[in-house]
PDB file of N, CA and C in Angstrom:
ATOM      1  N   UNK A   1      35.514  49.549   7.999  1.00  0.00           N
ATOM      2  CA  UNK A   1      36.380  48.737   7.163  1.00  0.00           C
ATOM      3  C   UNK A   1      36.914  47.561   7.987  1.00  0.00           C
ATOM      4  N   UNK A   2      37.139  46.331   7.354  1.00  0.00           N
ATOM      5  CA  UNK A   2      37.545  45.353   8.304  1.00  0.00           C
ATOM      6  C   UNK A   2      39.627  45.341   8.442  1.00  0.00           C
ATOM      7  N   UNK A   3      39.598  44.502   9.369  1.00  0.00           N
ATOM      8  CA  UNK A   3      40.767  45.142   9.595  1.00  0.00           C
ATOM      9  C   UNK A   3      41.319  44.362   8.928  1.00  0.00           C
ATOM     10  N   UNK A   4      42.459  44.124   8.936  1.00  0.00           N
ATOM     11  CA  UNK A   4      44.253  43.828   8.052  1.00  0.00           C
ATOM     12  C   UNK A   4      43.714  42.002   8.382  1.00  0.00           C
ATOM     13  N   UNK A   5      43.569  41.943   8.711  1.00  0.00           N
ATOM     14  CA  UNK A   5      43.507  40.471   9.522  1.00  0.00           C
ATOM     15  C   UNK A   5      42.554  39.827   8.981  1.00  0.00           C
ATOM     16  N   UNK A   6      41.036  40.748   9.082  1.00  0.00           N
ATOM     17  CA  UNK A   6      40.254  39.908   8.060  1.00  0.00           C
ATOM     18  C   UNK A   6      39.928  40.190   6.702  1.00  0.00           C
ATOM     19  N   UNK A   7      40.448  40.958   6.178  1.00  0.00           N
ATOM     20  CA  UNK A   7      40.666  41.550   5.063  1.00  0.00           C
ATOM     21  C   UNK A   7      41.965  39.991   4.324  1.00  0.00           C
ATOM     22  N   UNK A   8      42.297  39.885   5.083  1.00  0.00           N
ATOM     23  CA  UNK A   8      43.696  38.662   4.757  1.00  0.00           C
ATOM     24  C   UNK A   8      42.410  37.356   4.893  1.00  0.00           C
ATOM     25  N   UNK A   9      41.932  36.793   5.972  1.00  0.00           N
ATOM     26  CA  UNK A   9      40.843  35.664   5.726  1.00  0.00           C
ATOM     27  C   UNK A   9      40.078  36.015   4.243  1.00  0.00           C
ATOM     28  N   UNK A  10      39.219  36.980   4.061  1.00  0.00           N
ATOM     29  CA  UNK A  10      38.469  37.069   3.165  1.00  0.00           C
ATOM     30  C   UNK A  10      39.135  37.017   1.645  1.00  0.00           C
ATOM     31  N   UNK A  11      40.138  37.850   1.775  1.00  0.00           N
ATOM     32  CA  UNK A  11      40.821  37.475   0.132  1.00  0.00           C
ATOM     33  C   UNK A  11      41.180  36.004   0.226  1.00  0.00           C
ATOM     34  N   UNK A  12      41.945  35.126   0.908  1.00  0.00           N
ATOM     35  CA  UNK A  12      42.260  34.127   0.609  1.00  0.00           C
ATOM     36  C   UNK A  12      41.013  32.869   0.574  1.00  0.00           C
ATOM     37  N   UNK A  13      39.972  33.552   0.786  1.00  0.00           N
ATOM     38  CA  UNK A  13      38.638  32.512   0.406  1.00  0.00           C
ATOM     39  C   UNK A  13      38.299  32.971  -0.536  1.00  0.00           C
ATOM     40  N   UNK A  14      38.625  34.229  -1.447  1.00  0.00           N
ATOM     41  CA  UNK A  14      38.340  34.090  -3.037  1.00  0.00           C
ATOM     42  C   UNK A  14      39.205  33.372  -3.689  1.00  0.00           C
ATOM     43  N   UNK A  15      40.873  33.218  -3.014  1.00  0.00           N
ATOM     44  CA  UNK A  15      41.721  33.333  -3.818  1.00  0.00           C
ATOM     45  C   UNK A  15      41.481  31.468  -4.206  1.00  0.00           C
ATOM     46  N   UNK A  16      41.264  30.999  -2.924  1.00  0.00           N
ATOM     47  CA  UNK A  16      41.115  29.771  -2.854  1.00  0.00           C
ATOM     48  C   UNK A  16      39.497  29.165  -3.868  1.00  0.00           C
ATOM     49  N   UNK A  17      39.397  29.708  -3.385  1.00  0.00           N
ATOM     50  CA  UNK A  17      37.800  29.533  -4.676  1.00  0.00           C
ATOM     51  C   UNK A  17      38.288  29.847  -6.228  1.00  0.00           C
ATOM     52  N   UNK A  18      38.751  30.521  -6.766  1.00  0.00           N
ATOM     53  CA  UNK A  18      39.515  30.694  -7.723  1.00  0.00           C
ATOM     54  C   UNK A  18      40.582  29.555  -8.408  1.00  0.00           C
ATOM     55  N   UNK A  19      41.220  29.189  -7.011  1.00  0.00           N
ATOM     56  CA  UNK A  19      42.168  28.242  -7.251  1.00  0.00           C
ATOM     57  C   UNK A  19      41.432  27.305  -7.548  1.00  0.00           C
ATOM     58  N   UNK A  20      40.460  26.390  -7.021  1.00  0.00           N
ATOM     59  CA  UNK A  20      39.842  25.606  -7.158  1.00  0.00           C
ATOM     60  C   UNK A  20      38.686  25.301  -8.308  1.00  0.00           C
ATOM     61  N   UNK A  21      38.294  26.995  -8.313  1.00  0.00           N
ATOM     62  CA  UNK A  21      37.872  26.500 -10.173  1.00  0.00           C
ATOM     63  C   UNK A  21      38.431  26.498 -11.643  1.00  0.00           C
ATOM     64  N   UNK A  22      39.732  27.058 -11.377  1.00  0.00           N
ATOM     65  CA  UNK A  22      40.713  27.365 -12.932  1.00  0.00           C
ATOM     66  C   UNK A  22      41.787  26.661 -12.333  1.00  0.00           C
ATOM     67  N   UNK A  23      42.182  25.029 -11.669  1.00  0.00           N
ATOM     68  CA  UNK A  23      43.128  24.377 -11.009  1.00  0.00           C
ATOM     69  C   UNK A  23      42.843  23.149 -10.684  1.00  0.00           C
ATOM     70  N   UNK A  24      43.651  21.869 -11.024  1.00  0.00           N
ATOM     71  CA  UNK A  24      43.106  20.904 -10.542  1.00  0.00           C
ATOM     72  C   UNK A  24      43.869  20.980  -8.908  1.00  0.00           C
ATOM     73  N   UNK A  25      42.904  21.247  -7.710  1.00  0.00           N
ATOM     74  CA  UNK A  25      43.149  21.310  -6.490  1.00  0.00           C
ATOM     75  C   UNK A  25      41.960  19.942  -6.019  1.00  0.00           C
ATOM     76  N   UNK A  26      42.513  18.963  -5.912  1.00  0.00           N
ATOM     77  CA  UNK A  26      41.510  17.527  -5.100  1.00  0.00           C
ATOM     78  C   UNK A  26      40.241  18.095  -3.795  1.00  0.00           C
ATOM     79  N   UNK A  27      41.530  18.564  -2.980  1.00  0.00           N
ATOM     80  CA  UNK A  27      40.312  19.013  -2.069  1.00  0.00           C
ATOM     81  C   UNK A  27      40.845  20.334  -1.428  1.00  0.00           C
ATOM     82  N   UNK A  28      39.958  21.499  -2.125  1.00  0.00           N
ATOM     83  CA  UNK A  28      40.180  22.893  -1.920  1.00  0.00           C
ATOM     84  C   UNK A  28      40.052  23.357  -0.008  1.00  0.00           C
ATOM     85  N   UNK A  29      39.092  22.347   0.338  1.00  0.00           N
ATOM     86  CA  UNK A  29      39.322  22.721   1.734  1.00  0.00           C
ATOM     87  C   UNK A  29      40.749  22.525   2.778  1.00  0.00           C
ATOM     88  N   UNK A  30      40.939  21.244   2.162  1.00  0.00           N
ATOM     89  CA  UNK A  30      42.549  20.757   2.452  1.00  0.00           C
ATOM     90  C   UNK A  30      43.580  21.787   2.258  1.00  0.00           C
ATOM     91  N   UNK A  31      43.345  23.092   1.387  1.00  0.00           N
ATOM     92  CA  UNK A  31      44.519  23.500   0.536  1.00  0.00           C
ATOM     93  C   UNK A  31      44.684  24.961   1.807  1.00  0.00           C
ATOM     94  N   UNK A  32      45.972  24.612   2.737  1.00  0.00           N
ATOM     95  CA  UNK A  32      46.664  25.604   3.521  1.00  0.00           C
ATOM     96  C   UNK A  32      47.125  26.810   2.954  1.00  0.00           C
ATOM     97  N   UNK A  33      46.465  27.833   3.846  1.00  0.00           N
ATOM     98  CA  UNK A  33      47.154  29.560   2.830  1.00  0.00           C
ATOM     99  C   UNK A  33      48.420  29.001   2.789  1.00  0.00           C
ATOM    100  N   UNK A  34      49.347  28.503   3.586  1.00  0.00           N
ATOM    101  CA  UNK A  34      50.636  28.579   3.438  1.00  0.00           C
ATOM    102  C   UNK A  34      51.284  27.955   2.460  1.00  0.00           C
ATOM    103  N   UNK A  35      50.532  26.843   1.921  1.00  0.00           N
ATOM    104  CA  UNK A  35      51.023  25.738   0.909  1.00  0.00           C
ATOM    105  C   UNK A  35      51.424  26.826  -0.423  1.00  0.00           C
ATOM    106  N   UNK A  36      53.033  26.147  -0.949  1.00  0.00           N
ATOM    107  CA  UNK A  36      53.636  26.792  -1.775  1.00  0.00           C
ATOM    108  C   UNK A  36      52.771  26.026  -3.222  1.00  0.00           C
ATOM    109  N   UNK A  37      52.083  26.828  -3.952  1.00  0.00           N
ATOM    110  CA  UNK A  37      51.386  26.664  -5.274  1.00  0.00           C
ATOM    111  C   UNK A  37      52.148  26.080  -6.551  1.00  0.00           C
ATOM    112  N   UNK A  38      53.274  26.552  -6.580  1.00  0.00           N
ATOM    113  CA  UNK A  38      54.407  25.882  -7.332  1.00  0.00           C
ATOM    114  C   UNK A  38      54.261  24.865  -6.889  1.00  0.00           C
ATOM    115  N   UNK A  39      55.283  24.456  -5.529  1.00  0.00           N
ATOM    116  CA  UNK A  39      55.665  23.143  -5.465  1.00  0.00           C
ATOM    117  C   UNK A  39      55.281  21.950  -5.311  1.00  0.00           C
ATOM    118  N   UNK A  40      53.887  22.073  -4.406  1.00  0.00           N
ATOM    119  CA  UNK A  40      52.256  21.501  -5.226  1.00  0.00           C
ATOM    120  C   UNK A  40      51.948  20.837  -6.284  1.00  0.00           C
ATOM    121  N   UNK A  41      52.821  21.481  -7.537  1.00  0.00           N
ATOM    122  CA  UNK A  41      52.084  21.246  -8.482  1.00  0.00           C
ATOM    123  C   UNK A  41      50.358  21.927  -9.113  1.00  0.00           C
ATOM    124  N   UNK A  42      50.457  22.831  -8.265  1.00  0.00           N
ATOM    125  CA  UNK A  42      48.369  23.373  -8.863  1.00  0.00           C
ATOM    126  C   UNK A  42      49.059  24.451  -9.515  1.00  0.00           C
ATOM    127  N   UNK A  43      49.716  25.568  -9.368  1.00  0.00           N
ATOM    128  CA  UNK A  43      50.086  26.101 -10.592  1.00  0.00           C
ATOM    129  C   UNK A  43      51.591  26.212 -11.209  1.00  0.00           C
ATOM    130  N   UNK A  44      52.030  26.685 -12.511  1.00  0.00           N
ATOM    131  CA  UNK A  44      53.027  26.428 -12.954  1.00  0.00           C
ATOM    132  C   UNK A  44      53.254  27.820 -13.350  1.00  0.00           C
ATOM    133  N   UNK A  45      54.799  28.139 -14.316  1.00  0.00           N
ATOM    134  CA  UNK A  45      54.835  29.562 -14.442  1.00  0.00           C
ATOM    135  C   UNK A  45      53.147  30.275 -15.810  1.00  0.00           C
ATOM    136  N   UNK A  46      52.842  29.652 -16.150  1.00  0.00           N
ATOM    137  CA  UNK A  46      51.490  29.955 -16.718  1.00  0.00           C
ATOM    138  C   UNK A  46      50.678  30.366 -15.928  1.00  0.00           C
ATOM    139  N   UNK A  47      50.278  29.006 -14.812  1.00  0.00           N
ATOM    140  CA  UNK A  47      49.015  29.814 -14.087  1.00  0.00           C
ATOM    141  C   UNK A  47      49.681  30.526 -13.229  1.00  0.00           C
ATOM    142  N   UNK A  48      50.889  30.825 -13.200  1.00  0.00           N
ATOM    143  CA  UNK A  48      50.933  32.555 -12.332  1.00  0.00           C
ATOM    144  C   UNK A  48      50.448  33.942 -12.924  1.00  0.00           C
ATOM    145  N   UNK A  49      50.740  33.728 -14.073  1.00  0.00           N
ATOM    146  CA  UNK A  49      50.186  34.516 -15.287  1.00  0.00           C
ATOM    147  C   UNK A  49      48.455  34.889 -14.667  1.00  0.00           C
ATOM    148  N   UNK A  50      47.914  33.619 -15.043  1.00  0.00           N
ATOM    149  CA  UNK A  50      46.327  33.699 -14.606  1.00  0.00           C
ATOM    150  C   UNK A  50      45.897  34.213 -13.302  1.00  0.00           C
ATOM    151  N   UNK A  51      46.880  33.999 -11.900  1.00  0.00           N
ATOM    152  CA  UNK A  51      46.976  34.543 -10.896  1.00  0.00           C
ATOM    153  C   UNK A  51      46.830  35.876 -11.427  1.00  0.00           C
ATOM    154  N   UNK A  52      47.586  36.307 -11.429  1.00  0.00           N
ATOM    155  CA  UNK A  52      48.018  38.018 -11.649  1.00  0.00           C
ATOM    156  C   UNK A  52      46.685  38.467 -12.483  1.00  0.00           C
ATOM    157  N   UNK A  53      46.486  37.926 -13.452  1.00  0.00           N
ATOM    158  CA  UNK A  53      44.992  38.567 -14.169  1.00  0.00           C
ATOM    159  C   UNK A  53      44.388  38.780 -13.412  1.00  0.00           C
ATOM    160  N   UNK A  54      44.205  37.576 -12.475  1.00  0.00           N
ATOM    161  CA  UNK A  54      42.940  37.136 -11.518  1.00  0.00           C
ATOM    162  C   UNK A  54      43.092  38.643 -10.610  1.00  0.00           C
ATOM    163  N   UNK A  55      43.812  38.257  -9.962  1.00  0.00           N
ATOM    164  CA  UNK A  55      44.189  39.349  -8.735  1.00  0.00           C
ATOM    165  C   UNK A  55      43.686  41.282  -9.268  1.00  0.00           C
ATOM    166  N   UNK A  56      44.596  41.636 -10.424  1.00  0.00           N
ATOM    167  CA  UNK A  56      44.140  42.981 -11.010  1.00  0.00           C
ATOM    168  C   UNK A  56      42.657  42.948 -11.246  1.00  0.00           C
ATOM    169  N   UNK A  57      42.634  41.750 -11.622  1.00  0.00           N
ATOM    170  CA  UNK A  57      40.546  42.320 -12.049  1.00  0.00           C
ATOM    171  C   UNK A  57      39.627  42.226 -10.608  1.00  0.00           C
ATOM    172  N   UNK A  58      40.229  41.215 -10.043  1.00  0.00           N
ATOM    173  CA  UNK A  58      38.899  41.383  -8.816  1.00  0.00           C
ATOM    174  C   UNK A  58      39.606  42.813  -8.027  1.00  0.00           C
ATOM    175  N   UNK A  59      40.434  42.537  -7.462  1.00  0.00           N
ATOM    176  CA  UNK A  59      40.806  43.913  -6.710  1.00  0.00           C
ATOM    177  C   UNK A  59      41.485  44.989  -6.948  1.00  0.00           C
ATOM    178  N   UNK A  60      41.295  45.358  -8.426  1.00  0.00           N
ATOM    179  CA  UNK A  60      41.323  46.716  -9.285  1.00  0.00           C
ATOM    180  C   UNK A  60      42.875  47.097  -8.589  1.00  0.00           C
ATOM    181  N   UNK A  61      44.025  46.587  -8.440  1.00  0.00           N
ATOM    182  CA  UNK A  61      45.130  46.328  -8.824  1.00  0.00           C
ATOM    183  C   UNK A  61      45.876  46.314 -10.023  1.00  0.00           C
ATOM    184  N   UNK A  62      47.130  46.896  -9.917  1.00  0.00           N
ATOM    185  CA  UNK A  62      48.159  46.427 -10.995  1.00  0.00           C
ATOM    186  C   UNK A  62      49.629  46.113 -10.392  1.00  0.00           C
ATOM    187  N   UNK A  63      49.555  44.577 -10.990  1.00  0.00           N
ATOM    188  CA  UNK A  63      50.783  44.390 -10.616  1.00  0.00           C
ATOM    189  C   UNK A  63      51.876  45.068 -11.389  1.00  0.00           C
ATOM    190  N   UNK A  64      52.976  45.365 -10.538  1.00  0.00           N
ATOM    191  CA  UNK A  64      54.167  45.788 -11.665  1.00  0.00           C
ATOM    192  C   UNK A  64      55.310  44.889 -11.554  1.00  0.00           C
ATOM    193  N   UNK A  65      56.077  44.352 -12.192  1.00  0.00           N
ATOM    194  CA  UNK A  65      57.061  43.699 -12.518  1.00  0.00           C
ATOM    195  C   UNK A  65      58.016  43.577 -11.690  1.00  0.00           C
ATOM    196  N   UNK A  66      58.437  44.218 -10.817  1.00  0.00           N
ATOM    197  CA  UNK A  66      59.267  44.385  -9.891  1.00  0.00           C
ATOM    198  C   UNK A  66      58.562  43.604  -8.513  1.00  0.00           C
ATOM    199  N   UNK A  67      57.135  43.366  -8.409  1.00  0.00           N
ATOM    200  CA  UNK A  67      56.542  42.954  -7.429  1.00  0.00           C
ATOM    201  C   UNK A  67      56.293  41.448  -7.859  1.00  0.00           C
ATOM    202  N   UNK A  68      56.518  40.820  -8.995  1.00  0.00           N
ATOM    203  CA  UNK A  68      56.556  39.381  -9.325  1.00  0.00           C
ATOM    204  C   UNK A  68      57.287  38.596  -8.476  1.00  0.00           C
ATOM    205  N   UNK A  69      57.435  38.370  -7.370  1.00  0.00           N
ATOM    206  CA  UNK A  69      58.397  37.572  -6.599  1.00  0.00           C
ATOM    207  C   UNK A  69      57.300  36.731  -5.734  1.00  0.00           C
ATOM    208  N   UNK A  70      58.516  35.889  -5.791  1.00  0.00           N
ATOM    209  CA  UNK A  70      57.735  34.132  -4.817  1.00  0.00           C
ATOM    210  C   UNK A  70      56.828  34.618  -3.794  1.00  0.00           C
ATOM    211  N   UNK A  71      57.167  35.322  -3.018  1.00  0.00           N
ATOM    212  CA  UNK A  71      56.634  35.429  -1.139  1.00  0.00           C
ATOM    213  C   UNK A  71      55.093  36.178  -1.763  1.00  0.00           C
ATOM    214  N   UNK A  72      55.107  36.948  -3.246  1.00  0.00           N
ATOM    215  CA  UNK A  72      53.813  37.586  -3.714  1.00  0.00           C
ATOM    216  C   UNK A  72      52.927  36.546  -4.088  1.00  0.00           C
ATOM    217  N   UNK A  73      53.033  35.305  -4.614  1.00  0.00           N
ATOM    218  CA  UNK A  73      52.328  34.840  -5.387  1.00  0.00           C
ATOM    219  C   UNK A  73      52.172  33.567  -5.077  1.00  0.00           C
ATOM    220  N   UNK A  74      53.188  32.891  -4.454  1.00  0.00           N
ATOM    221  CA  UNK A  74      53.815  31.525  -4.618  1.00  0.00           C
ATOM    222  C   UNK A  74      52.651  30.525  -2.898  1.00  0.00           C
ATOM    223  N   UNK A  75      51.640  31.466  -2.809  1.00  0.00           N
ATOM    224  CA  UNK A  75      51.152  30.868  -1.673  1.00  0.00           C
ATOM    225  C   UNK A  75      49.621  31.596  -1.665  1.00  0.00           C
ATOM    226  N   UNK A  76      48.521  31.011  -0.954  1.00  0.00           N
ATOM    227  CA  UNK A  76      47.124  32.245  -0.781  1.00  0.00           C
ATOM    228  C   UNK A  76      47.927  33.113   0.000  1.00  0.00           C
ATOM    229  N   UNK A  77      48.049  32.984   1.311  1.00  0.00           N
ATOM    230  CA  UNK A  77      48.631  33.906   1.828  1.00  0.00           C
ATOM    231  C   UNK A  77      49.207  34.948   1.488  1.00  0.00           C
ATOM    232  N   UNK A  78      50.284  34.343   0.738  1.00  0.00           N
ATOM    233  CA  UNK A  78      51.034  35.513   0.232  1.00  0.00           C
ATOM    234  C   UNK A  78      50.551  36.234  -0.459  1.00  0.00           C
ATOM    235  N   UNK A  79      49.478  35.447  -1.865  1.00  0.00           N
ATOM    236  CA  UNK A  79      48.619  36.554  -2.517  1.00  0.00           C
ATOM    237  C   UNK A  79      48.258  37.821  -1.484  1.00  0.00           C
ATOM    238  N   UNK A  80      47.021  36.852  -0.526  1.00  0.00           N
ATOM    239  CA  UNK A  80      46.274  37.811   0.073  1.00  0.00           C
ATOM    240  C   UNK A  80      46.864  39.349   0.806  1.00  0.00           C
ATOM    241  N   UNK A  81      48.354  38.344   1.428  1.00  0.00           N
ATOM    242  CA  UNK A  81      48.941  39.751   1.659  1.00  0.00           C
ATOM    243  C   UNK A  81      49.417  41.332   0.486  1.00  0.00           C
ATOM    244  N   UNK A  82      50.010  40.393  -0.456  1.00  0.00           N
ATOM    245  CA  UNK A  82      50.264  41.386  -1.188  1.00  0.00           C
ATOM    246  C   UNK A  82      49.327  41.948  -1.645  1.00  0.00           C
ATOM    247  N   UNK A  83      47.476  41.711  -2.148  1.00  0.00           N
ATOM    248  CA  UNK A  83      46.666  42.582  -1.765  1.00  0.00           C
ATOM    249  C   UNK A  83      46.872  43.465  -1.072  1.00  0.00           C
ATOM    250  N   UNK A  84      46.489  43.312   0.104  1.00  0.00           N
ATOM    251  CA  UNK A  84      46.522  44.309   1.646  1.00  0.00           C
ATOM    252  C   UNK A  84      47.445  45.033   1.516  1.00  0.00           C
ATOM    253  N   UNK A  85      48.799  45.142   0.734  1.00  0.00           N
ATOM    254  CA  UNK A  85      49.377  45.863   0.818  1.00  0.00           C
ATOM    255  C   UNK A  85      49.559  46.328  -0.119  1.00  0.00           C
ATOM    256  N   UNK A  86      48.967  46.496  -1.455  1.00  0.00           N
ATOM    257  CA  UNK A  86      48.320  47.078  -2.476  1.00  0.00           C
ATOM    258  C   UNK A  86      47.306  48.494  -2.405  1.00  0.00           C
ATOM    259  N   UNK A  87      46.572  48.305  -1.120  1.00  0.00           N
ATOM    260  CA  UNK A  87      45.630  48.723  -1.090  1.00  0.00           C
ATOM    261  C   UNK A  87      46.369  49.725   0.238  1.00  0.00           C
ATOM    262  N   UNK A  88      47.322  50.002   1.319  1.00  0.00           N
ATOM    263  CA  UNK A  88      47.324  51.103   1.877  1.00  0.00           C
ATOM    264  C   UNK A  88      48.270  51.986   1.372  1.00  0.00           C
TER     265      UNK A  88
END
């Protein structure tokens, strides 16, 4: 199994591929895990919505309501982490 580390690279090159095809993102290579998605402008409280779909279907996840917070969603990174920590 790969570890925590690249398990975090690899989700955030779907997440970012994702972003870049359901998002107007200019240049997806440009786009830093860290960059806040809100404040950007690439998604709004809608496409967090689409996030969260996104996220449960590829990595057989469920988000629950209590886990909707900024540091979860509001960045790749943060996605990717809250994956990883979905999953131990």
């Amino acid at each position: 199994m790969l570890s925590t580390n690249n398990r975090i690279d690899t989700y955030s090159d779907q997440i970012r591929a994702f972003l870049a095809s359901n998002f107007y993102v200019a240049d997806p290579r440009a786009l830093e895990v860290e960059t806040s998605l809100l404040d950007q402008g690439i998604i709004d409280s809608t496409g967090v919505l689409e996030v969260i779909g996104f996220v449960e279907e590829t990595f057989g996840i469920t988000v629950e309501d209590s886990e909707l917070l900024p540091e979860n969603f509001d960045s790749i990174q943060g996605i990717a982490r809250y994956v990883v920590s979905k999953e131990n």
